[in-house]
Protein backbone atom coordinates (compact mmCIF):
# COMPACT_ATOMS: atom_id res chain seq x y z
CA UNK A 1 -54.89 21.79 84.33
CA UNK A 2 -51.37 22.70 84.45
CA UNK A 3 -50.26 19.31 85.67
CA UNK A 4 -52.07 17.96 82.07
CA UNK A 5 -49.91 21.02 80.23
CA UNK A 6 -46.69 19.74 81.86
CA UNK A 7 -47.28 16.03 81.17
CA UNK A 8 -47.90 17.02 77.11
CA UNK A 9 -44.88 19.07 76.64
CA UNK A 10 -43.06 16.50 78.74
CA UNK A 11 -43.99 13.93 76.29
CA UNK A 12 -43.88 15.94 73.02
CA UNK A 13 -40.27 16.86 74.14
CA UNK A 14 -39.31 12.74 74.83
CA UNK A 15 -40.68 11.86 71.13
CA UNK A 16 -38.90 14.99 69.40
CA UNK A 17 -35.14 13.26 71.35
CA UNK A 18 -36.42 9.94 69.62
CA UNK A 19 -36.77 11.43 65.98
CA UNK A 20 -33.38 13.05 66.51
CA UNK A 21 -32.03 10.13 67.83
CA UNK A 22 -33.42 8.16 64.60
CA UNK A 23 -32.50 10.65 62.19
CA UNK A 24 -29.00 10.80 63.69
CA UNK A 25 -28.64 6.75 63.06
CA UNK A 26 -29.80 7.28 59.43
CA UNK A 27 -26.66 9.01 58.55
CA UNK A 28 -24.16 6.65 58.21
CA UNK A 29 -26.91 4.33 55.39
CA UNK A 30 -27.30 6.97 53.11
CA UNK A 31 -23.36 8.64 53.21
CA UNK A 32 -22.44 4.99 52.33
CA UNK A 33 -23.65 5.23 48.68
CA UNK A 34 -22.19 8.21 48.49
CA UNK A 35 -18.51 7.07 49.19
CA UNK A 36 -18.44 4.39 46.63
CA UNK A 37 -20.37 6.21 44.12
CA UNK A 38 -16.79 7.25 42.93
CA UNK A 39 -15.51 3.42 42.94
CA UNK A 40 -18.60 2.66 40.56
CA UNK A 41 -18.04 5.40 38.02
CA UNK A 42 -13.92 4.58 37.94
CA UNK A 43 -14.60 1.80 34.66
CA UNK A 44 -16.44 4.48 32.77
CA UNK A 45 -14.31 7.43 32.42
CA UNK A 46 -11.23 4.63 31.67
CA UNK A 47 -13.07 3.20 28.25
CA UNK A 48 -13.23 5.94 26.44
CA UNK A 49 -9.68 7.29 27.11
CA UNK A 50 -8.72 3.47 25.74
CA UNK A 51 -10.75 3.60 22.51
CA UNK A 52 -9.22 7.14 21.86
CA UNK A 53 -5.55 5.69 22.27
CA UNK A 54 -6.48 2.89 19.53
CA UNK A 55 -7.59 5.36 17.21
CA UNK A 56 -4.82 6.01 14.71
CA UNK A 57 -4.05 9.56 13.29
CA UNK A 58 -1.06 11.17 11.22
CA UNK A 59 0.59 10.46 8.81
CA UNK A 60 2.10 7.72 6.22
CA UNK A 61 4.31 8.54 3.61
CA UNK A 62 5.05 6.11 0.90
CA UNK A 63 7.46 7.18 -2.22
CA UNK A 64 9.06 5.38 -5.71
CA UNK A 65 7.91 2.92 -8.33
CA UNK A 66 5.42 4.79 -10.45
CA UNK A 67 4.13 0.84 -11.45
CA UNK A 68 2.99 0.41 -8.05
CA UNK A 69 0.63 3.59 -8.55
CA UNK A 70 -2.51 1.32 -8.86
CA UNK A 71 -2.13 -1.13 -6.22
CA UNK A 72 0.04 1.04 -3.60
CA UNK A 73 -3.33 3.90 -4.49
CA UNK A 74 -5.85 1.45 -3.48
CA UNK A 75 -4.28 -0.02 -0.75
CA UNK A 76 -3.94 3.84 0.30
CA UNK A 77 -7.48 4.80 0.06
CA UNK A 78 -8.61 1.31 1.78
CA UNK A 79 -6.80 2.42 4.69
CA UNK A 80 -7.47 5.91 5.05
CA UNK A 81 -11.54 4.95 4.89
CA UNK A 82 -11.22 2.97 7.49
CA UNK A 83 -9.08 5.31 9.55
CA UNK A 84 -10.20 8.82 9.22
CA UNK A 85 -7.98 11.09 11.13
CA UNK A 86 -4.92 9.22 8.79
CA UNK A 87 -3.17 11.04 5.77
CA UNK A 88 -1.47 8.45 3.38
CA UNK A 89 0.50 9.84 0.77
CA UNK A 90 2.47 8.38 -2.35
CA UNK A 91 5.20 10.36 -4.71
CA UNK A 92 5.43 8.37 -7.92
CA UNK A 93 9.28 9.23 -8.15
CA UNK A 94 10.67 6.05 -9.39
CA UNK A 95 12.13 2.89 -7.89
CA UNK A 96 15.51 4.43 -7.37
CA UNK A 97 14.11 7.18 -6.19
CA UNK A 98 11.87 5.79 -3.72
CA UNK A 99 15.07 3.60 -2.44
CA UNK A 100 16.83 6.17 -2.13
CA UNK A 101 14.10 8.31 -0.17
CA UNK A 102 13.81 5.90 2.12
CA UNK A 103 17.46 5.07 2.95
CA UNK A 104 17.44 8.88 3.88
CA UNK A 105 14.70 9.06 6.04
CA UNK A 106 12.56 11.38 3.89
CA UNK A 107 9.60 8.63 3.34
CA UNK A 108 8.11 5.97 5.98
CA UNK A 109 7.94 2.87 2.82
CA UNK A 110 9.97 3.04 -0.03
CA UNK A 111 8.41 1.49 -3.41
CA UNK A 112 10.66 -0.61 -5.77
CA UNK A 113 9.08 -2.73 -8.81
CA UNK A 114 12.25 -4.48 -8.59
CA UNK A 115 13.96 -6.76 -5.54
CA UNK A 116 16.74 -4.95 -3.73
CA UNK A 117 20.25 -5.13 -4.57
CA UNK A 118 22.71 -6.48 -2.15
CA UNK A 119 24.29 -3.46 -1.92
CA UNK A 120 21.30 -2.06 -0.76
CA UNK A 121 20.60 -4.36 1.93
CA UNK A 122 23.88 -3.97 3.29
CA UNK A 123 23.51 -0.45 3.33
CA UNK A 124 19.97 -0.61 6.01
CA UNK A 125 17.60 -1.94 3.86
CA UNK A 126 15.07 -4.54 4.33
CA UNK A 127 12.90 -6.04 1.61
CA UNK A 128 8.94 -7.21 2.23
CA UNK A 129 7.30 -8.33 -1.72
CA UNK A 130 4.02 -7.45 -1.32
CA UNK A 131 2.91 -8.90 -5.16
CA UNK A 132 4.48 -9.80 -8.18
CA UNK A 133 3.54 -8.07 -11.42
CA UNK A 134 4.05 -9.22 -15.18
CA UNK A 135 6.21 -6.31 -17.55
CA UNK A 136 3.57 -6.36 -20.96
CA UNK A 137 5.44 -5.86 -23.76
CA UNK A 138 3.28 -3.39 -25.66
CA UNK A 139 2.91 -2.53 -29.31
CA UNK A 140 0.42 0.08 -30.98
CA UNK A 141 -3.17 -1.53 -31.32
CA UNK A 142 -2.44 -1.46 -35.40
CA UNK A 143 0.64 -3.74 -35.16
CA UNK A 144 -0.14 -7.20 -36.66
CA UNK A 145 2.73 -8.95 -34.63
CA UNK A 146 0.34 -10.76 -31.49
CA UNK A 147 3.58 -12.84 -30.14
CA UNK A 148 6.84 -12.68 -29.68
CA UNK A 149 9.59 -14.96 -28.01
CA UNK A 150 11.78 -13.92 -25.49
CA UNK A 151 14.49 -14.11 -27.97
CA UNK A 152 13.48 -11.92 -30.39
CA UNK A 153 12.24 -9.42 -27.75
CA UNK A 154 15.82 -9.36 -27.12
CA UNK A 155 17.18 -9.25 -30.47
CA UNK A 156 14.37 -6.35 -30.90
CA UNK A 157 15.62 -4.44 -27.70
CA UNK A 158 19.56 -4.76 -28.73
CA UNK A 159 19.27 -3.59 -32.08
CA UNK A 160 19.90 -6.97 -34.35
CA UNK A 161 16.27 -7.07 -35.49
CA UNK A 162 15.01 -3.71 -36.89
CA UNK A 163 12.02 -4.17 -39.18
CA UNK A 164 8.82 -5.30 -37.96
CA UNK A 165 9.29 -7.85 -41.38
CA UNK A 166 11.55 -10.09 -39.75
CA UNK A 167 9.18 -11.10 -36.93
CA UNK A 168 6.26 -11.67 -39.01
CA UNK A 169 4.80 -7.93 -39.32
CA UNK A 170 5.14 -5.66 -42.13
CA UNK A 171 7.66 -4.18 -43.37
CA UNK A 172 8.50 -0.76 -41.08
CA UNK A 173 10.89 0.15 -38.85
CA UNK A 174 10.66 -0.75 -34.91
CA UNK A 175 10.74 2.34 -32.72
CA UNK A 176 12.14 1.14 -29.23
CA UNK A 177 10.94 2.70 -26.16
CA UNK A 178 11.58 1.98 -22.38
CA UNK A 179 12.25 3.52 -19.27
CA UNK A 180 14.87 5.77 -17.86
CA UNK A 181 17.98 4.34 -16.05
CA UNK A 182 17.52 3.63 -12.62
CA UNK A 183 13.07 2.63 -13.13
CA UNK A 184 12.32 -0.76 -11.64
CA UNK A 185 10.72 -1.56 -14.79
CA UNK A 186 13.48 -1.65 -16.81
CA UNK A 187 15.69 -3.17 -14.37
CA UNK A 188 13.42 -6.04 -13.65
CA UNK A 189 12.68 -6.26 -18.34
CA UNK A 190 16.43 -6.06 -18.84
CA UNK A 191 17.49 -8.60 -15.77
CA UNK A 192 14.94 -11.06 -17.20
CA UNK A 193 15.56 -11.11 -21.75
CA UNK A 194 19.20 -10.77 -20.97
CA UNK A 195 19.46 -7.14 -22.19
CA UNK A 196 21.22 -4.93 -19.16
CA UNK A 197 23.33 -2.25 -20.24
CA UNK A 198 22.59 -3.49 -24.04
CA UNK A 199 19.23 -1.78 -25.11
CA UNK A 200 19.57 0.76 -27.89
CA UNK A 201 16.23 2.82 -26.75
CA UNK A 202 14.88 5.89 -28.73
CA UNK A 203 13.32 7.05 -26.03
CA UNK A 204 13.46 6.69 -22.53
CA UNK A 205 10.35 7.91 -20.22
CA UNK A 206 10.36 8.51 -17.03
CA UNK A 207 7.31 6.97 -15.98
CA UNK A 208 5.09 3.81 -17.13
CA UNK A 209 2.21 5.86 -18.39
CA UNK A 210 4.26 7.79 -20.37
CA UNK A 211 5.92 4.92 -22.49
CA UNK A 212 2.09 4.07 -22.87
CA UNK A 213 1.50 7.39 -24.21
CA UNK A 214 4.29 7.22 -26.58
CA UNK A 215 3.11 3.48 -27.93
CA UNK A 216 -0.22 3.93 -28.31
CA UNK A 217 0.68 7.40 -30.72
CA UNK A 218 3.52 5.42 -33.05
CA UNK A 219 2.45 2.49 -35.38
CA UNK A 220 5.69 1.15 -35.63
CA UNK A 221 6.66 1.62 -31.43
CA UNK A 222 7.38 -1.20 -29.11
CA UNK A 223 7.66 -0.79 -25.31
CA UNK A 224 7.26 -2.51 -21.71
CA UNK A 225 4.83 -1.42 -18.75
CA UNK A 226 3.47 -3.30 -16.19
CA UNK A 227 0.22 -5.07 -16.69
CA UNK A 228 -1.70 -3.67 -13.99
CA UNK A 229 -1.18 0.05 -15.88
CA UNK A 230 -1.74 -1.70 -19.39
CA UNK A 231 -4.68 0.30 -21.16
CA UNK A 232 -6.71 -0.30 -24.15
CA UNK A 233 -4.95 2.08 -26.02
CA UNK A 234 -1.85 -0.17 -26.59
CA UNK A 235 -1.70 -4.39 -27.18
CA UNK A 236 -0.07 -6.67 -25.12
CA UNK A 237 1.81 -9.69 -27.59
CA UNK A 238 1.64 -12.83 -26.04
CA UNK A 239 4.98 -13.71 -24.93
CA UNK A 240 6.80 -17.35 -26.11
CA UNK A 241 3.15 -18.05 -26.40
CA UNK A 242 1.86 -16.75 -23.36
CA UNK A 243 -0.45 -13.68 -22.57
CA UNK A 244 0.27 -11.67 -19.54
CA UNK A 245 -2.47 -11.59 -16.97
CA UNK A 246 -2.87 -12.56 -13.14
CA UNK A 247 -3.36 -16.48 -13.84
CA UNK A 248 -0.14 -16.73 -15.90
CA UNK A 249 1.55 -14.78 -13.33
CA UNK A 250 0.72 -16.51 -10.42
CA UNK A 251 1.25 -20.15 -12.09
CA UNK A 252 4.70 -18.39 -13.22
CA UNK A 253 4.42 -19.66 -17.11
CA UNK A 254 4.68 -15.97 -18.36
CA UNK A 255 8.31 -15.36 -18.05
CA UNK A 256 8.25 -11.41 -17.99
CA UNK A 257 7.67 -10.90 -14.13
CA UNK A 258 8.75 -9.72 -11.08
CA UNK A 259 8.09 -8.36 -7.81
CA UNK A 260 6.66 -5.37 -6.30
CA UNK A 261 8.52 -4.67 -2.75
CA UNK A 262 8.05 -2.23 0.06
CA UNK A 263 11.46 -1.20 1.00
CA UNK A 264 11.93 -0.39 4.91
CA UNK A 265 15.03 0.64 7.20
CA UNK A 266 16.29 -2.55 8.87
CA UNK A 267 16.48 -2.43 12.47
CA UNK A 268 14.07 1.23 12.87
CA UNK A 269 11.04 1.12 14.21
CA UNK A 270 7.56 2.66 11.88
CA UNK A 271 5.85 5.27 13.69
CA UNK A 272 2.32 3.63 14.46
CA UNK A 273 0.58 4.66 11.60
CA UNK A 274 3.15 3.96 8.72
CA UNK A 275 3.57 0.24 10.73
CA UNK A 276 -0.45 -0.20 11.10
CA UNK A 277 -0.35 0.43 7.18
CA UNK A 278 2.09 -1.88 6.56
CA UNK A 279 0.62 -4.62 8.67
CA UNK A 280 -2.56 -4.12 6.72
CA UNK A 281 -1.24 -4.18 3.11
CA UNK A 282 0.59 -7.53 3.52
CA UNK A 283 -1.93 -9.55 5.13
CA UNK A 284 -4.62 -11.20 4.07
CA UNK A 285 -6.82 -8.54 4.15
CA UNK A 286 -5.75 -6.83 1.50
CA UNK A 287 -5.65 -9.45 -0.78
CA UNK A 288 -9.11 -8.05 -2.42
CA UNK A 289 -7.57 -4.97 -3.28
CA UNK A 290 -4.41 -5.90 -4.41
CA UNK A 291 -6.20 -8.76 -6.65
CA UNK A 292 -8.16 -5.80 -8.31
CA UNK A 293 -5.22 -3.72 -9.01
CA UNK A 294 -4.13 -6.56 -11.30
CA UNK A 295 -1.52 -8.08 -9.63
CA UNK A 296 -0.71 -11.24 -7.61
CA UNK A 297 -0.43 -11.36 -3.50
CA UNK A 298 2.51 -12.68 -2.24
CA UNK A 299 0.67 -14.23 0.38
């Protein structure tokens, strides 16, 4: 009886060595896993620090040309909707104004309804036209004058012709309104009719809505704006026979036109977001927009 005793414990003891010995070879199969579970997981955590770096955030500040309110607005609102951590901002100052901002640092794109002086190139700037705009010459909707040639807008602007009478309307006096010095709407009307430094304004308004204003409350006004700001509270005369609008821009047969340009430092860098705005306005995906605003792509 005790030799049976001894012969089960002896072989209960030889098959508890084998499971150790099995359990011991195990080991290494199921650590393996484990030591290139970090390996596998490596891709994962990198994707989403990528898709954070594309996202853009901050900041693009745009200031000048109060023309360029529609089209430099939409362009603005386009962008920020598709990039929601990004502030875009626009300060209707003034061409000038927005030249000058930028040539001092204090704006990321400055706005000018008018192309750049040489001056002001050689001074850091560089130009980019991102449309072209027509100038409507505007009278009140009761004026009974529907076109004018370039001559006579002239004439009208210089003080020779002074009574609505003598270019077919009745018999009043012309009230001549335009822009402050220094607007790229008057430099661009004046450049064109032949008129710099020769206009004898009664008023001169600081921005395009106001000489709007001030037409579309005097019978007898005449004044210039750019057709994408035109409203139905003034009339735009034909022009040598011409209307203004985006067709007769673009084929170039109405002669009051000219450009609308983003004004940049020459040789500085745009922080990402002010250069991933300007990338987007003058390319062909903007072209929608800017079409809208009532003016013509440059590209």
């Amino acid at each position: 009886m005790k030799r049976m005793i001894s012969a089960v414990m002896a072989i209960a003891l030889m098959l508890a060595l084998v499971g150790c010995g099995n359990s011991a070879q195990t080991t290494p199969t199921t650590a393996a896993p484990a030591t290139q579970a970090p390996a596998t997981d490596a891709p994962a955590t990198e994707a989403p620090e990528t898709e954070a770096a594309a996202e853009l955030s901050g900041t693009v500040s745009t200031d000048g040309s109060t023309s360029m309110e529609a089209v430099i607005g939409a362009l603005g609102e386009a962008f920020m909707e598709a990039n929601p951590d990004v502030n875009f901002t626009y300060n209707p100052t003034g061409s000038g104004s927005g030249i000058q901002a930028v040539q001092e640092g204090r704006c990321d794109i400055g706005l000018s309804s008018r192309a750049l002086k040489d001056e002001e190139k050689e001074a850091g700037l560089t130009e980019t036209v991102l449309c072209y705009d027509g100038i409507a010459v505007i009278v009140n909707p009761a004026n009974t004058v529907e076109d004018l040639t370039v001559e006579q807008i002239a004439a009208i602007y210089t003080g020779e012709i002074t009574n609505w009478s003598e270019v077919g309307g009745e018999d009043a006096e012309i009230v001549v309104i335009g822009r402050e010095a220094g607007s790229g709407t008057r430099s661009g009307f004046e450049e064109i009719t032949g008129t710099e430094d020769a206009c004898q304004y009664r008023q001169e308004l600081t921005s395009t809505g106001d000489v709007i204003t001030a037409v579309s409350q005097n019978p007898g006004a005449i004044g210039y704006a750019s057709l994408a700001s035109v409203k139905d509270t003034v009339k735009a005369v034909k022009v040598d026979g011409v209307a203004p609008s985006e067709d007769t821009v673009k084929d170039e047969s109405y002669k009051i036109q000219r450009p609308f340009v983003l004004a940049t430092q020459t040789g500085v860098e745009l922080n990402p977001v002010a250069q991933a705005f300007f990338d987007y306005i003058t390319s062909a995906d903007a072209n929608e927009i800017i079409v809208a605003a009532g003016v013509v792509p440059a590209n």
